[in-house]
PDB file of N, CA and C in Angstrom:
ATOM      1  N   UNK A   1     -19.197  33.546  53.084  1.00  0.00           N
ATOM      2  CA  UNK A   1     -19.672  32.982  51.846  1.00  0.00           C
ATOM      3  C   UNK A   1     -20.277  31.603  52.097  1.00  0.00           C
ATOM      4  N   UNK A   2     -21.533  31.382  51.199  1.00  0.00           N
ATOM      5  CA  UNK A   2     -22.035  29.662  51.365  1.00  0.00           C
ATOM      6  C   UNK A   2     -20.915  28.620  51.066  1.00  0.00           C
ATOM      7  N   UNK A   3     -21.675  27.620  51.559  1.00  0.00           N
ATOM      8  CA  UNK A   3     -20.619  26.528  50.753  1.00  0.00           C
ATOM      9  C   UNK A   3     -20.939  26.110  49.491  1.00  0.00           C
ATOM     10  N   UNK A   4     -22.284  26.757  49.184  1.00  0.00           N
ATOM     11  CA  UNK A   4     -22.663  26.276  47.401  1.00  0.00           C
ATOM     12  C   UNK A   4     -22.038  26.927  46.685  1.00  0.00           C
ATOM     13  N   UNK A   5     -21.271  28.001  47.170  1.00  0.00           N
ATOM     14  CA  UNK A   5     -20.112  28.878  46.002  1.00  0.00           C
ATOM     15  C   UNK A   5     -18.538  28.464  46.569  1.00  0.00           C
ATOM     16  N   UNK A   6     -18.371  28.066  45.556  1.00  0.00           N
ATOM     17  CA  UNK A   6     -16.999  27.210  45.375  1.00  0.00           C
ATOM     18  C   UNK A   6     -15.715  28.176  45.046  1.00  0.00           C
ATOM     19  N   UNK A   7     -14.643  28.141  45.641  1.00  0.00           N
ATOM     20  CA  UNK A   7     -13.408  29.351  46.025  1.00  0.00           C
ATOM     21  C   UNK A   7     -13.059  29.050  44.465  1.00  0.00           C
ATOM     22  N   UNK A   8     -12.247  30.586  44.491  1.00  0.00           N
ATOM     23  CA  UNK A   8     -11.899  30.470  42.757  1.00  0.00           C
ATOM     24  C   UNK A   8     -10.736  29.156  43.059  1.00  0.00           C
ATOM     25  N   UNK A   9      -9.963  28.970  43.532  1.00  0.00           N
ATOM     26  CA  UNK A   9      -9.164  27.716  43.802  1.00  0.00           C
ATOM     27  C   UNK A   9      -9.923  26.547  43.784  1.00  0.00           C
ATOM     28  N   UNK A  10     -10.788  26.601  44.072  1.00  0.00           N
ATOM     29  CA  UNK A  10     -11.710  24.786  44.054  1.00  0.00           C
ATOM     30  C   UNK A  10     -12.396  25.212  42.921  1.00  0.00           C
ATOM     31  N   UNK A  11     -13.026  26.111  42.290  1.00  0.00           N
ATOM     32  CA  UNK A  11     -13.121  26.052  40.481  1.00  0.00           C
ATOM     33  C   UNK A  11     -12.305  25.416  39.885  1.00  0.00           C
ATOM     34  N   UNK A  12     -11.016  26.278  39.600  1.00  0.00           N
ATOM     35  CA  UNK A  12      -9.788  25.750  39.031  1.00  0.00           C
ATOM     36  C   UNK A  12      -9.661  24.496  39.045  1.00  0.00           C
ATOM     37  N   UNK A  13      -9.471  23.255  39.743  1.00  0.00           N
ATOM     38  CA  UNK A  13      -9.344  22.176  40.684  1.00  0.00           C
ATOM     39  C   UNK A  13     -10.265  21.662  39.574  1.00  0.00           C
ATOM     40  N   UNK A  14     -11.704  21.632  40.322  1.00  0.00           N
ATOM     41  CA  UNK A  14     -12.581  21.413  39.437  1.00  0.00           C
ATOM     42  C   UNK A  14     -12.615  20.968  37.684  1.00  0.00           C
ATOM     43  N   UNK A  15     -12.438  22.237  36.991  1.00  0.00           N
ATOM     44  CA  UNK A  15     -12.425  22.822  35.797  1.00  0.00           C
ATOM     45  C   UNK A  15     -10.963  21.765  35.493  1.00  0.00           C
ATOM     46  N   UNK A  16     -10.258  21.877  35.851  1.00  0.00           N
ATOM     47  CA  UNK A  16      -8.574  20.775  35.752  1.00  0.00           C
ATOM     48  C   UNK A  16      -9.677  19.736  35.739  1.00  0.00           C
ATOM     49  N   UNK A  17     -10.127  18.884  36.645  1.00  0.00           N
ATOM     50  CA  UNK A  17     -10.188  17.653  36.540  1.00  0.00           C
ATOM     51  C   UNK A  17     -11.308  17.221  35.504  1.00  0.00           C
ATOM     52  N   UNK A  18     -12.148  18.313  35.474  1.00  0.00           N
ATOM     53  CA  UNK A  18     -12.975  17.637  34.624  1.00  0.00           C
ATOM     54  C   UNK A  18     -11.903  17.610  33.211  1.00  0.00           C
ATOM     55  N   UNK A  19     -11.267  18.501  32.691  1.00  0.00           N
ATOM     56  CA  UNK A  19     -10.527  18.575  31.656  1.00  0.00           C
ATOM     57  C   UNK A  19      -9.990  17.509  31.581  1.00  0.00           C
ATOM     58  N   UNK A  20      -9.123  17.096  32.086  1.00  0.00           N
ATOM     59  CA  UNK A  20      -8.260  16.161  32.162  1.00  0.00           C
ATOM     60  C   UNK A  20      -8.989  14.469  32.073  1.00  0.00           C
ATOM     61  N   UNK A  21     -10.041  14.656  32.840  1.00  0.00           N
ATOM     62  CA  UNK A  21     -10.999  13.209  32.503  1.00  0.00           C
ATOM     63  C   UNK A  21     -11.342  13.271  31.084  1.00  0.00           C
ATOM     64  N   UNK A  22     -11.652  14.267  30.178  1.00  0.00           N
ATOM     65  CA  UNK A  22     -12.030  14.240  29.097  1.00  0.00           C
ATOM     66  C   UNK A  22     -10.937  14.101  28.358  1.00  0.00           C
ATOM     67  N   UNK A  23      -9.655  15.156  28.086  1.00  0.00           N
ATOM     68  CA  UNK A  23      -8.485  14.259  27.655  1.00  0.00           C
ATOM     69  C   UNK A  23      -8.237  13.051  27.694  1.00  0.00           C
ATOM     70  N   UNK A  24      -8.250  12.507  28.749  1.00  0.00           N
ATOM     71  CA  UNK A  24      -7.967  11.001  29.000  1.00  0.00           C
ATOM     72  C   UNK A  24      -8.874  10.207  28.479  1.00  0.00           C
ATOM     73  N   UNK A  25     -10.159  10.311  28.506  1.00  0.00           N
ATOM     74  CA  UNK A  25     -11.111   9.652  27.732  1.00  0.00           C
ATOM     75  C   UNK A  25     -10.790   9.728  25.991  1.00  0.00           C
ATOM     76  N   UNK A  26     -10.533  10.710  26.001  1.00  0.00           N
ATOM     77  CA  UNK A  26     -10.245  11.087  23.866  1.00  0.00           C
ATOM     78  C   UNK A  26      -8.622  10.340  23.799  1.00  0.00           C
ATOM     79  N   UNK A  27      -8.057  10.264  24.569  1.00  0.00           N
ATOM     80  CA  UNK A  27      -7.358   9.663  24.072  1.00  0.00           C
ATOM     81  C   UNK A  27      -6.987   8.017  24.537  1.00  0.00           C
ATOM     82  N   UNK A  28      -7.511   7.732  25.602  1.00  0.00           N
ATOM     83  CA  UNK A  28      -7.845   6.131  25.970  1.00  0.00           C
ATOM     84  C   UNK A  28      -8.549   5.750  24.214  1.00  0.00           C
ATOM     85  N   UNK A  29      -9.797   6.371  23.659  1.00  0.00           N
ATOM     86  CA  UNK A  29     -10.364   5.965  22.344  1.00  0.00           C
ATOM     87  C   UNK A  29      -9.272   6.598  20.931  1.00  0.00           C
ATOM     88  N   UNK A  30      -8.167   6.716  21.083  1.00  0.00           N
ATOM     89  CA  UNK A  30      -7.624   7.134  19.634  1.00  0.00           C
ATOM     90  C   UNK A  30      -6.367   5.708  19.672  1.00  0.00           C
ATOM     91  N   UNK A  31      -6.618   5.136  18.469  1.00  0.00           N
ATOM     92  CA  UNK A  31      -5.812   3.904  18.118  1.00  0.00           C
ATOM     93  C   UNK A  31      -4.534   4.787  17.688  1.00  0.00           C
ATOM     94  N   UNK A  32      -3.163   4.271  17.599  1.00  0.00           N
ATOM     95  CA  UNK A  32      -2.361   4.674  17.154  1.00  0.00           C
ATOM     96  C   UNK A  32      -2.311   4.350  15.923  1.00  0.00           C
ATOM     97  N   UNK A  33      -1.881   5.583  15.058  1.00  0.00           N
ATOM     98  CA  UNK A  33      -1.697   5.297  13.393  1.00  0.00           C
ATOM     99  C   UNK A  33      -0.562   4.447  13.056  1.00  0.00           C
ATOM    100  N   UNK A  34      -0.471   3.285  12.906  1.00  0.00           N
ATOM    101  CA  UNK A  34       0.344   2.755  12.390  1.00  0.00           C
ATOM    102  C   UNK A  34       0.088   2.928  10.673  1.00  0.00           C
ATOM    103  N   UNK A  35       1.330   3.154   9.795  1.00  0.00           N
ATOM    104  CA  UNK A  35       1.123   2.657   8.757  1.00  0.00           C
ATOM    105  C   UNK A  35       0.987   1.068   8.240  1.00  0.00           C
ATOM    106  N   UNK A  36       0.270   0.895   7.246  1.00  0.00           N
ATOM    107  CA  UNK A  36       0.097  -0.139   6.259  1.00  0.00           C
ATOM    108  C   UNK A  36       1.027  -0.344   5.420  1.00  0.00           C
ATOM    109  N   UNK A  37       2.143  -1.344   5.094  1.00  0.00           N
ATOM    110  CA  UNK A  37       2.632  -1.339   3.846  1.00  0.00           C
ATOM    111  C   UNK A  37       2.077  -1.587   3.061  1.00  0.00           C
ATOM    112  N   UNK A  38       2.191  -1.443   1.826  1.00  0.00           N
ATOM    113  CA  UNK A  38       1.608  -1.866   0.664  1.00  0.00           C
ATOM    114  C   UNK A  38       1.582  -3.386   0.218  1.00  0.00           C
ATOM    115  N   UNK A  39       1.518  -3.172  -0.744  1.00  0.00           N
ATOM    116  CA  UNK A  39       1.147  -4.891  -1.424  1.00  0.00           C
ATOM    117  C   UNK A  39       2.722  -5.301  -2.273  1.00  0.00           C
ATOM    118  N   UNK A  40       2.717  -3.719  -2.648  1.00  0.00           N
ATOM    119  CA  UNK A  40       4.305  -3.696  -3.609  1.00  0.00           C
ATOM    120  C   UNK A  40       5.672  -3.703  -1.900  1.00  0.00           C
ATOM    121  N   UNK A  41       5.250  -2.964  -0.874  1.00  0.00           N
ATOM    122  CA  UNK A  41       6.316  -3.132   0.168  1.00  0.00           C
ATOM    123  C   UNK A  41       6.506  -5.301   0.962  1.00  0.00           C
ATOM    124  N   UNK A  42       5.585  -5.516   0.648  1.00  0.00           N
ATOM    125  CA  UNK A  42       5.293  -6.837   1.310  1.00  0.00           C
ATOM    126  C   UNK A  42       5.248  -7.792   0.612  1.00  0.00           C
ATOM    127  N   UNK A  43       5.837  -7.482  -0.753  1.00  0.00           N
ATOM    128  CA  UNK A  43       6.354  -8.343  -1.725  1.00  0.00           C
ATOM    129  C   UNK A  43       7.841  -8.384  -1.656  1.00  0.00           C
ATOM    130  N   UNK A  44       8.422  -7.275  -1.498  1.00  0.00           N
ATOM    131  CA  UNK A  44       9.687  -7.050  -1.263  1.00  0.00           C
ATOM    132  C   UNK A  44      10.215  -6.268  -2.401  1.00  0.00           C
ATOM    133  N   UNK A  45       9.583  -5.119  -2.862  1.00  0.00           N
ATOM    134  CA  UNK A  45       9.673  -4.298  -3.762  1.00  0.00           C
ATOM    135  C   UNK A  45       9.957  -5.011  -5.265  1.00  0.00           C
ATOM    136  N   UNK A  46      10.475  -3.892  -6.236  1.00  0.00           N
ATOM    137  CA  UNK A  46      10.920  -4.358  -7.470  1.00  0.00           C
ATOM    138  C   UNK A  46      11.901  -5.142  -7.534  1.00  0.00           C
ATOM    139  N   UNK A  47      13.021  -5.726  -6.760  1.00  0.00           N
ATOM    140  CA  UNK A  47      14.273  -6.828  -7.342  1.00  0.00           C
ATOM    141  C   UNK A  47      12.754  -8.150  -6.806  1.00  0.00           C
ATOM    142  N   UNK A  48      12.108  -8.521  -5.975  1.00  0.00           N
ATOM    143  CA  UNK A  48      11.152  -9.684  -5.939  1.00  0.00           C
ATOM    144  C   UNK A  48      10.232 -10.146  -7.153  1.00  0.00           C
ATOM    145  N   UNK A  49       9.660  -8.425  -7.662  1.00  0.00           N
ATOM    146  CA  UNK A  49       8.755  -8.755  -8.434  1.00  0.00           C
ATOM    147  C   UNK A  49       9.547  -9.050  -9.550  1.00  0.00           C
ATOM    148  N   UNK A  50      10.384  -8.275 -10.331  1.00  0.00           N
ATOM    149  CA  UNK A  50      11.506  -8.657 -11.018  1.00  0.00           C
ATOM    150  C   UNK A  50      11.998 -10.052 -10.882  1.00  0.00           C
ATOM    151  N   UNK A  51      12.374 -10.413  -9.971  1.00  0.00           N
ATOM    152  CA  UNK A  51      12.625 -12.080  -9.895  1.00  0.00           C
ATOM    153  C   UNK A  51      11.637 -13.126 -10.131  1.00  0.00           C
ATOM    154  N   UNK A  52      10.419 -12.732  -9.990  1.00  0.00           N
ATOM    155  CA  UNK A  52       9.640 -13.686  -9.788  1.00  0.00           C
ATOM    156  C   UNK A  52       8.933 -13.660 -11.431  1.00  0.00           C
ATOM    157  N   UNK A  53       8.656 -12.605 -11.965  1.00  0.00           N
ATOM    158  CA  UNK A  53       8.521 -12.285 -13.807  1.00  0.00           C
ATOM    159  C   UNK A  53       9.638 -12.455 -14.578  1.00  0.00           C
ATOM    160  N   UNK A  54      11.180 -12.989 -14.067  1.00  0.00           N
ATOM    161  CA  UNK A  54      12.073 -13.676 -15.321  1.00  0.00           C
ATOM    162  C   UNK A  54      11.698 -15.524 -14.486  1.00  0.00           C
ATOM    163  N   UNK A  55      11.133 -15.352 -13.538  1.00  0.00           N
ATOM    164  CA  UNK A  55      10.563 -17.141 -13.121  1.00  0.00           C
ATOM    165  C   UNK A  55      10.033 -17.235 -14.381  1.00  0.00           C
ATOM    166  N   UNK A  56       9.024 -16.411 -14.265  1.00  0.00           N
ATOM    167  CA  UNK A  56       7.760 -16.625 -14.860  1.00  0.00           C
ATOM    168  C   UNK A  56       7.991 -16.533 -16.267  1.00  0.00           C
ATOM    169  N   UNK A  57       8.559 -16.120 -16.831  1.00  0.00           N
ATOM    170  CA  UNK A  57       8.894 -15.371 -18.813  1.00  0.00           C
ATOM    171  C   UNK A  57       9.892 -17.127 -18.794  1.00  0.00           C
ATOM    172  N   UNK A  58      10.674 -17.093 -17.687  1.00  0.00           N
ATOM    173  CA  UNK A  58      11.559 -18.580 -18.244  1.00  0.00           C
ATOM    174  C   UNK A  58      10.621 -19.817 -18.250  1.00  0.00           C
ATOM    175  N   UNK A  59       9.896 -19.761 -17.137  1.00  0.00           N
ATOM    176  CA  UNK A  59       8.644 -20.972 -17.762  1.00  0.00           C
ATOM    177  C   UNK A  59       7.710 -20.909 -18.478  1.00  0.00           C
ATOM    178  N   UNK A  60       7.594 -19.844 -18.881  1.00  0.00           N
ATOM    179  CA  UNK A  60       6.324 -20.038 -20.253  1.00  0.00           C
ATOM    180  C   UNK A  60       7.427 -20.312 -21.310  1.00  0.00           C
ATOM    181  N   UNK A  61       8.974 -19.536 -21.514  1.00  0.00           N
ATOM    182  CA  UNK A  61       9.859 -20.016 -22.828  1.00  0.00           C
ATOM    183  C   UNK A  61      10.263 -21.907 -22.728  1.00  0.00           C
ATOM    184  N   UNK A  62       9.764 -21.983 -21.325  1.00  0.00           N
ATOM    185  CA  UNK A  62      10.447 -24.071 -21.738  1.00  0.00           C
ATOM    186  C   UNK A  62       8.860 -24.878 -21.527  1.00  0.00           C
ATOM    187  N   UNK A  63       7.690 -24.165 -22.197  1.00  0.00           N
ATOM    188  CA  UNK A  63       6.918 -24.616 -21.601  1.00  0.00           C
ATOM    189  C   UNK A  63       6.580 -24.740 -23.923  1.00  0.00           C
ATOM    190  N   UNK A  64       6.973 -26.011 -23.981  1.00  0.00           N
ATOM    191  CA  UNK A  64       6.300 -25.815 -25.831  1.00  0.00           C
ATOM    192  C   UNK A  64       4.594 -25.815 -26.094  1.00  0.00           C
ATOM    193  N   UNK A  65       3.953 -26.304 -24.875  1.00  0.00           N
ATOM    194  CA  UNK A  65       2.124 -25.869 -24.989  1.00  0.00           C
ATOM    195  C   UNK A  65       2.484 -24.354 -25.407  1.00  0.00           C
ATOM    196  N   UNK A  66       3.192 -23.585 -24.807  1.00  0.00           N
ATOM    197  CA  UNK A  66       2.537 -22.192 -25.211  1.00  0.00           C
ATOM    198  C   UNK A  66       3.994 -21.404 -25.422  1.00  0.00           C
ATOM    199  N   UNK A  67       4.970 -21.805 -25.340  1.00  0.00           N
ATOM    200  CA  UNK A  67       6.090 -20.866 -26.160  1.00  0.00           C
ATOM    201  C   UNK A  67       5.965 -20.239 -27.484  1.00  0.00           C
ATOM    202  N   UNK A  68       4.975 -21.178 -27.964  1.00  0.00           N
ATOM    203  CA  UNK A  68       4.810 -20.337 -29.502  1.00  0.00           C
ATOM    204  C   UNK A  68       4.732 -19.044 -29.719  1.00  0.00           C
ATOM    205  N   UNK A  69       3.225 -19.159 -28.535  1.00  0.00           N
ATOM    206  CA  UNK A  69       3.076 -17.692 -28.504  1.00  0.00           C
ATOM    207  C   UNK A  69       4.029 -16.481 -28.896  1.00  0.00           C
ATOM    208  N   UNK A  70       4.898 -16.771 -28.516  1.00  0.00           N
ATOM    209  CA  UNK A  70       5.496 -15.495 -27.746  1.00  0.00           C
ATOM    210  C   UNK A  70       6.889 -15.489 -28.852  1.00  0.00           C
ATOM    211  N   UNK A  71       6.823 -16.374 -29.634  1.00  0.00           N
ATOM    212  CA  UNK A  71       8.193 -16.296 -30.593  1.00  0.00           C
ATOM    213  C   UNK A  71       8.634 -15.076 -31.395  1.00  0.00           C
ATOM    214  N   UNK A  72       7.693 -14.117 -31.496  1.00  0.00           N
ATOM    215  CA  UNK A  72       7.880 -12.645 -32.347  1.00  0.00           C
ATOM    216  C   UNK A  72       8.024 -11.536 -31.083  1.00  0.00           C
ATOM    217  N   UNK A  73       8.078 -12.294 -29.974  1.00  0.00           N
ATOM    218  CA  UNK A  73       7.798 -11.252 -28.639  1.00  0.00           C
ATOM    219  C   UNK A  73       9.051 -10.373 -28.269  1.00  0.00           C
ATOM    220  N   UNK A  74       9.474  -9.253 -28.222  1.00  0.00           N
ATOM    221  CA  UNK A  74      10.242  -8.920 -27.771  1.00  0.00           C
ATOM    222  C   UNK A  74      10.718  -9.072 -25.735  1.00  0.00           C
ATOM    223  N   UNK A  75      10.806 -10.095 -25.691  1.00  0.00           N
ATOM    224  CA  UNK A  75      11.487 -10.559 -24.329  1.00  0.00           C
ATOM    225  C   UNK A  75      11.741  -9.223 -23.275  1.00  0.00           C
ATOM    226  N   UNK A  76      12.834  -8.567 -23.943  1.00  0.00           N
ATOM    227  CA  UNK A  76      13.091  -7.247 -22.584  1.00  0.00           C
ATOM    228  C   UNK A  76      11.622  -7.068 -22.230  1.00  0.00           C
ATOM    229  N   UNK A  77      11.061  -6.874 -23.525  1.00  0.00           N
ATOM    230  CA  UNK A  77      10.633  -5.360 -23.437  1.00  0.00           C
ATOM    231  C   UNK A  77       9.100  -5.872 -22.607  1.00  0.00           C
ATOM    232  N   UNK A  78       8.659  -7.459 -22.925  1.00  0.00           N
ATOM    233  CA  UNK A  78       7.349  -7.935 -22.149  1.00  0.00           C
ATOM    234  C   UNK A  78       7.897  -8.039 -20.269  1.00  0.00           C
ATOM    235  N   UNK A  79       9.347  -8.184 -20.298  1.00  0.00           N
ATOM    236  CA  UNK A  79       9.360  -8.649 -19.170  1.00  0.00           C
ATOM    237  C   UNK A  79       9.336  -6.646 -18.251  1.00  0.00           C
ATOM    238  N   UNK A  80       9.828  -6.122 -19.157  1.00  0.00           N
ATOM    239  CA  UNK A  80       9.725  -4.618 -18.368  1.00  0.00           C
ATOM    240  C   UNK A  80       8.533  -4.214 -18.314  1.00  0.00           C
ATOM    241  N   UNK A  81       7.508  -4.485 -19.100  1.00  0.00           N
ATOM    242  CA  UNK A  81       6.154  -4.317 -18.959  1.00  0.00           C
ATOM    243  C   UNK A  81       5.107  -4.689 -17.776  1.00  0.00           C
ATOM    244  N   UNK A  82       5.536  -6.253 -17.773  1.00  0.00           N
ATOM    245  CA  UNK A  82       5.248  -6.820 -16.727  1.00  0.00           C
ATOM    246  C   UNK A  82       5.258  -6.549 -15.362  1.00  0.00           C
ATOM    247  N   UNK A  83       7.072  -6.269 -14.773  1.00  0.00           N
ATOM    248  CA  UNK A  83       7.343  -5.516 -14.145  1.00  0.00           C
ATOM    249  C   UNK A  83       6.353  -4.202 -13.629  1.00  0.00           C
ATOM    250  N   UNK A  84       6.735  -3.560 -14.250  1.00  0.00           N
ATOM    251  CA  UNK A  84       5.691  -2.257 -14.386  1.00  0.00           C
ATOM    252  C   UNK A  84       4.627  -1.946 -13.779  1.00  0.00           C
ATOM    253  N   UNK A  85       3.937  -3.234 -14.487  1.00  0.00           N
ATOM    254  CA  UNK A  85       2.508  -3.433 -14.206  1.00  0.00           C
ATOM    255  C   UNK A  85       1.862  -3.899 -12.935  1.00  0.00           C
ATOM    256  N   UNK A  86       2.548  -4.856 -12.486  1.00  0.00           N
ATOM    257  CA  UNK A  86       2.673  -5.699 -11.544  1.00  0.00           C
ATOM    258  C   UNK A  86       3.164  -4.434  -9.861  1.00  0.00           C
ATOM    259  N   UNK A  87       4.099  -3.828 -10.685  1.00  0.00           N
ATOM    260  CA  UNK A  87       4.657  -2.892  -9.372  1.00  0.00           C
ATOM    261  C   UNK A  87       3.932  -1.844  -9.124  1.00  0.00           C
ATOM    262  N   UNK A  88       2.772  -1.153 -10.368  1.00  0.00           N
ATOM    263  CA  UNK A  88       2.167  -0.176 -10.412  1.00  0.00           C
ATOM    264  C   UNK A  88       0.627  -0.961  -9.330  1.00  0.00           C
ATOM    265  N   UNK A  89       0.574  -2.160 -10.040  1.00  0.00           N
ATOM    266  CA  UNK A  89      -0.599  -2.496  -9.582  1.00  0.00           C
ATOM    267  C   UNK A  89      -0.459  -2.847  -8.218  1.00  0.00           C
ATOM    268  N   UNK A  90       0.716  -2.601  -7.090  1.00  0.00           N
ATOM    269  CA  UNK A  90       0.669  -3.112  -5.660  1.00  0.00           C
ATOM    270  C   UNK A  90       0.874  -2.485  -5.330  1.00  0.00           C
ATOM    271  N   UNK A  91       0.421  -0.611  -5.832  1.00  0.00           N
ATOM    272  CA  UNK A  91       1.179   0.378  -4.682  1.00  0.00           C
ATOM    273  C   UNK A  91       2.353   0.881  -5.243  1.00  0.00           C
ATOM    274  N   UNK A  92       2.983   0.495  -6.222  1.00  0.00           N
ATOM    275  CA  UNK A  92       4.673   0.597  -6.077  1.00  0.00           C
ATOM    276  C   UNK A  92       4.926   2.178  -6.758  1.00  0.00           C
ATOM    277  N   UNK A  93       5.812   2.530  -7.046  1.00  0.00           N
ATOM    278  CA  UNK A  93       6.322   3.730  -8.134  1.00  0.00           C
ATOM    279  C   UNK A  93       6.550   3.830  -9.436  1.00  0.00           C
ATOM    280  N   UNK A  94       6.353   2.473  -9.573  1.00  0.00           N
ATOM    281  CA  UNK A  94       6.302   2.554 -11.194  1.00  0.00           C
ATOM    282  C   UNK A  94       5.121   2.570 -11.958  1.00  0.00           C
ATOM    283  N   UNK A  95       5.455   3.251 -13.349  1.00  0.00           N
ATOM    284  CA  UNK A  95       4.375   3.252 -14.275  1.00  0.00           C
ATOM    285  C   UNK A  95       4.507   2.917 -14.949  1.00  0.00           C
ATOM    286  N   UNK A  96       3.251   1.586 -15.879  1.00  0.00           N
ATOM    287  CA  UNK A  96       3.065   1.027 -17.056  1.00  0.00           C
ATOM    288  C   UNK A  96       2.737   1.832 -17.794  1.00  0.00           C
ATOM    289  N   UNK A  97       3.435   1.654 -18.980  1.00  0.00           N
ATOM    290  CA  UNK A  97       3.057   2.183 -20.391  1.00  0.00           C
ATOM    291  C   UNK A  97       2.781   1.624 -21.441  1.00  0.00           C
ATOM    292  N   UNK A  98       2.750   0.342 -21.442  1.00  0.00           N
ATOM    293  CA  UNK A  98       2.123  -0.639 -22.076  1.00  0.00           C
ATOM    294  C   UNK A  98       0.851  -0.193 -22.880  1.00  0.00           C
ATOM    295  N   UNK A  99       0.476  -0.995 -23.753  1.00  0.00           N
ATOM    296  CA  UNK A  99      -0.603  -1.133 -24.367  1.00  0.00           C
ATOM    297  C   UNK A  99      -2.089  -1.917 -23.539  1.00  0.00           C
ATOM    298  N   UNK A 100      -3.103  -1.500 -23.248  1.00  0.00           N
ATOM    299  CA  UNK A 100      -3.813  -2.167 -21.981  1.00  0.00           C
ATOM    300  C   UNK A 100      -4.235  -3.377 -23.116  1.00  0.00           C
ATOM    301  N   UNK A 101      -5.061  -4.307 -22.649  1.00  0.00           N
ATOM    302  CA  UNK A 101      -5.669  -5.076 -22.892  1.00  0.00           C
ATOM    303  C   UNK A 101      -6.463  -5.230 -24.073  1.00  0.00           C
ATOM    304  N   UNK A 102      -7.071  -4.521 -24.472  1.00  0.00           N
ATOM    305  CA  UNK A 102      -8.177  -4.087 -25.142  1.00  0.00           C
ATOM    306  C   UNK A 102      -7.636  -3.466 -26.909  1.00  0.00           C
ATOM    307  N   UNK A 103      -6.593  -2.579 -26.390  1.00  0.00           N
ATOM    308  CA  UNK A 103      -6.005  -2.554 -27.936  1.00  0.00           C
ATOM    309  C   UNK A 103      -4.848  -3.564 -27.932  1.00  0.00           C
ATOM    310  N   UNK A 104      -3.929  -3.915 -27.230  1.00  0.00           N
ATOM    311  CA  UNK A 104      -3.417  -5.494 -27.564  1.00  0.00           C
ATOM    312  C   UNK A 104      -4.066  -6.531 -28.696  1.00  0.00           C
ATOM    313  N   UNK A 105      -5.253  -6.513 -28.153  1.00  0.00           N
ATOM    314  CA  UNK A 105      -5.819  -7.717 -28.464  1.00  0.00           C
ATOM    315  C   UNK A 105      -6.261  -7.740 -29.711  1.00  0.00           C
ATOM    316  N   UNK A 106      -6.570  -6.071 -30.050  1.00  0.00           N
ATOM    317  CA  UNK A 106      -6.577  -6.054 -32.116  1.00  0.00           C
ATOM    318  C   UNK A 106      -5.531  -5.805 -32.522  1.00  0.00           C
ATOM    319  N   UNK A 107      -4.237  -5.726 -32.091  1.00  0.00           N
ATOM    320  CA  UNK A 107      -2.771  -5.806 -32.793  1.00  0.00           C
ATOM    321  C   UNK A 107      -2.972  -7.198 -33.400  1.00  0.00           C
TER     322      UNK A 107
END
C-alpha cells in the first residue's frame, strides 16, 4: 500500500485528534453560567426591604412638611403596599395589588 493511504489505525488517530482539538476549542470559548442575583436577592430580600419602608413610613410620620399628607392613610396597609412593590419591582416574589398611579391620583 502507498503511504498517501493512511492505516485504518492512523485514521482513527487522526479523526480523535482532530475531534478533540475542536472540543477543546468549543469549550476553551464557553464562559461558565454563573447566575445573577437579582436586585430583590442583593438587597437582602423582604425582612431589608421591609426594614428600610418602616425607615422610611417613620420619617415621613416625624417629618410635619409632609405628615399631613398621609393623616387619613391607612399605615399597615401603605407600608404592605410598598413592600410589595418595591419587592415585585427587584425580581422578588411578591405581588402588588395596589392601585397604580394613575387611578390613585383621581381618588
Amino acid at each position: 500500500m502507498p503511504d498517501s493511504v493512511p492505516s485504518p489505525l492512523r485514521r482513527v488517530v487522526i479523526i480523535a485528534a482532530v475531534a478533540s482539538a475542536f472540543l477543546f476549542s468549543a469549550c476553551q470559548s464557553m464562559q461558565p453560567m454563573t447566575p445573577q442575583k437579582s436586585v430583590y436577592d442583593r438587597l437582602g430580600g423582604q425582612p431589608a426591604i421591609t426594614a428600610v419602608v418602616d425607615d422610611f413610613v417613620g420619617n415621613v410620620a416625624a417629618d410635619n412638611r409632609i405628615n399631613g399628607f398621609f393623616a387619613r392613610t391607612d399605615i399597615p396597609r401603605l407600608k404592605k403596599n410598598l413592600v410589595d412593590q418595591i419587592c415585585q419591582g427587584t425580581g422578588g416574589p411578591c405581588m402588588y395589588t395596589g392601585r397604580d398611579m394613575r387611578t390613585r391620583t383621581r381618588a
